[in-house]
Protein backbone atom coordinates (compact mmCIF):
# COMPACT_ATOMS: atom_id res chain seq x y z
CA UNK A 1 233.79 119.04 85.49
CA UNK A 2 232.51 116.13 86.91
CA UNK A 3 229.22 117.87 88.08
CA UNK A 4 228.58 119.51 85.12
CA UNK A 5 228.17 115.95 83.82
CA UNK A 6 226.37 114.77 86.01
CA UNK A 7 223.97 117.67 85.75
CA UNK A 8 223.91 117.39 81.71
CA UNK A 9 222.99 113.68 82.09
CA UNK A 10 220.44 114.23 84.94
CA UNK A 11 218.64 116.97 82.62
CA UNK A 12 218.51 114.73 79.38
CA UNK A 13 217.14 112.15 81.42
CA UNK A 14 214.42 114.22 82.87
CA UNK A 15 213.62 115.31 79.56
CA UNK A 16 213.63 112.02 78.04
CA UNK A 17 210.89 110.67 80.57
CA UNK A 18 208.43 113.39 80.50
CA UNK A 19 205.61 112.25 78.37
CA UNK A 20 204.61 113.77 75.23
CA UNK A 21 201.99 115.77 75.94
CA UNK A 22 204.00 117.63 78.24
CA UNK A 23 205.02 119.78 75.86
CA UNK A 24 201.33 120.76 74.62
CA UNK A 25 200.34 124.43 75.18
CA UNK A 26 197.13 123.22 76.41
CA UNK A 27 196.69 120.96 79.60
CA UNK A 28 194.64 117.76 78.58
CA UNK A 29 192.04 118.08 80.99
CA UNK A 30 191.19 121.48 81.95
CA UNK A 31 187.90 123.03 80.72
CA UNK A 32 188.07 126.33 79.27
CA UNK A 33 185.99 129.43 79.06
CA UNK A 34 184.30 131.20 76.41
CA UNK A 35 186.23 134.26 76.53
CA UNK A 36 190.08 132.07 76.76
CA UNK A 37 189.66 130.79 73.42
CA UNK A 38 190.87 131.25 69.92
CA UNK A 39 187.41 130.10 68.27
CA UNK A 40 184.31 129.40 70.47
CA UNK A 41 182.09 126.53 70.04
CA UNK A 42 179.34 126.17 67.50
CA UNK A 43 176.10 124.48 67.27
CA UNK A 44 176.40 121.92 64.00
CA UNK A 45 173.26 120.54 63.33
CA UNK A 46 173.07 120.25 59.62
CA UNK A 47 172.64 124.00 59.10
CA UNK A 48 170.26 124.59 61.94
CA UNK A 49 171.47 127.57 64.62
CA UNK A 50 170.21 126.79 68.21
CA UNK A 51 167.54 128.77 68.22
CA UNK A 52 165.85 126.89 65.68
CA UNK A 53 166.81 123.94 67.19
CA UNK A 54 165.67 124.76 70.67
CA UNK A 55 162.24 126.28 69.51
CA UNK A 56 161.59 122.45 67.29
CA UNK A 57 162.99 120.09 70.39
CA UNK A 58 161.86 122.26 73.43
CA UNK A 59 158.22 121.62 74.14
CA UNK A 60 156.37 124.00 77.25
CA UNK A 61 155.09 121.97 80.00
CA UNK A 62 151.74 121.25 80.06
CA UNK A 63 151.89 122.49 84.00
CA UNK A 64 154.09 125.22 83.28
CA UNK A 65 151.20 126.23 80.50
CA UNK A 66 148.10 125.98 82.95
CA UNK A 67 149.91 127.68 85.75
CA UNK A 68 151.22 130.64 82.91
CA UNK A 69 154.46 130.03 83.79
CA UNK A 70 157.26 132.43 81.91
CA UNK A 71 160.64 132.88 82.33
CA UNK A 72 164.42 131.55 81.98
CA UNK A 73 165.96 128.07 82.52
CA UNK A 74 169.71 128.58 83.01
CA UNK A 75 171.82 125.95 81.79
CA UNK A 76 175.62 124.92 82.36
CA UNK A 77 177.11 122.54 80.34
CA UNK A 78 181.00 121.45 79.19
CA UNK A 79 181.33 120.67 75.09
CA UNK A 80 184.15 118.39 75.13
CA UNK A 81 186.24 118.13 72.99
CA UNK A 82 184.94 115.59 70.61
CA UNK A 83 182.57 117.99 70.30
CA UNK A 84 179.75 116.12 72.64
CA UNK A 85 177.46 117.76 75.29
CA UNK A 86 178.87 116.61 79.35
CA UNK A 87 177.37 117.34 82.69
CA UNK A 88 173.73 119.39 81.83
CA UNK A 89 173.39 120.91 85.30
CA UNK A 90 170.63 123.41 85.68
CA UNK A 91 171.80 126.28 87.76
CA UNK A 92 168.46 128.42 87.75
CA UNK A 93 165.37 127.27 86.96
CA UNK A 94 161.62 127.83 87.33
CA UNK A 95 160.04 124.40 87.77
CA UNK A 96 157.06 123.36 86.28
CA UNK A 97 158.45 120.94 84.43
CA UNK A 98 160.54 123.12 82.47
CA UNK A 99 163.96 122.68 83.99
CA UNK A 100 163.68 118.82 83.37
CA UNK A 101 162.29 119.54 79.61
CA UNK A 102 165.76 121.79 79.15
CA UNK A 103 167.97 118.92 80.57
CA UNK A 104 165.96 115.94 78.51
CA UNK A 105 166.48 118.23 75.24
CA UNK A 106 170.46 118.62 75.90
CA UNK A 107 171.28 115.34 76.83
CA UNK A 108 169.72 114.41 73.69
CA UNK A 109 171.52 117.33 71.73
CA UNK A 110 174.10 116.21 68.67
CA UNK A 111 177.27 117.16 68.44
CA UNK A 112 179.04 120.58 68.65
CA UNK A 113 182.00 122.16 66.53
CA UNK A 114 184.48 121.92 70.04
CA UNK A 115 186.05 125.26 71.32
CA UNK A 116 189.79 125.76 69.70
CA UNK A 117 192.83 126.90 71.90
CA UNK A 118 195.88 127.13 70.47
CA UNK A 119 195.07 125.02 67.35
CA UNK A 120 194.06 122.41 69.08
CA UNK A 121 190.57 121.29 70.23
CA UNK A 122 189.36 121.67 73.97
CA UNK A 123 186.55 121.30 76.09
CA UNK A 124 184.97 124.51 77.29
CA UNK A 125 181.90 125.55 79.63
CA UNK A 126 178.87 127.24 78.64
CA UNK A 127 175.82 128.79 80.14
CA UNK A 128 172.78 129.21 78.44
CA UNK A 129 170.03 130.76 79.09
CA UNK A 130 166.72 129.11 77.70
CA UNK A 131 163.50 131.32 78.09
CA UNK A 132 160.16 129.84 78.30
CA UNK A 133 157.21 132.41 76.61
CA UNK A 134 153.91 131.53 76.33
CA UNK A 135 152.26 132.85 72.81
């Protein structure tokens, strides 16, 4: 009997010590992926989809234009979960000037609607691919 007590007591004080958040279905700092969540992140700029955006903000390199330089910029980025762009990191580029015109334009880049898990918002990880076409 006397164990058993001493095991009830033991558990409710474990349980009263744990912190809050313990008991959240998400953990508080773990980046998610596109395909783990409930809603994916959205680009919110008053109305504007990212194309749109991209194609006003992005301008071609003047060397990237004289050399006729085409192709895609990949770009990995975390939307946290305040919704604000972390860590541009360019994982595949093609120079020219172009992979430091993608960075400048998303470290500049406004808000996002966050990625939702479990009713709650989280930070998630995106790649993007930006391609660079000369008219």
């Amino acid at each position: 009997m006397r164990n058993t007590v001493i095991r009830i007591v033991c558990l409710f004080l474990t349980i009263a010590y744990l912190p809050l958040n313990a008991w959240s279905t998400t953990p508080p700092n773990r980046i998610f992926q596109v395909f783990e969540l409930d809603q994916v992140p959205s680009f919110d700029e008053e109305g504007m989809n990212l194309g749109t955006f991209l194609e006003l903000e992005l301008i071609y390199p003047m060397e990237a234009r004289e050399e006729a330089i085409e192709g895609k910029v990949f770009i990995e980025f975390i939307i946290a979960a305040d919704g604000q762009i972390k860590s541009p990191n360019i994982l595949r580029g093609i120079g020219y000037g172009c992979d430091e015109e993608v960075l400048r334009v998303f470290e500049d880049m406004c808000k996002w609607k966050p990625g939702i898990k479990a009713n709650q918002a989280v930070a998630t990880r995106l790649v993007l691919p930006i391609t660079f076409t000369l008219e």
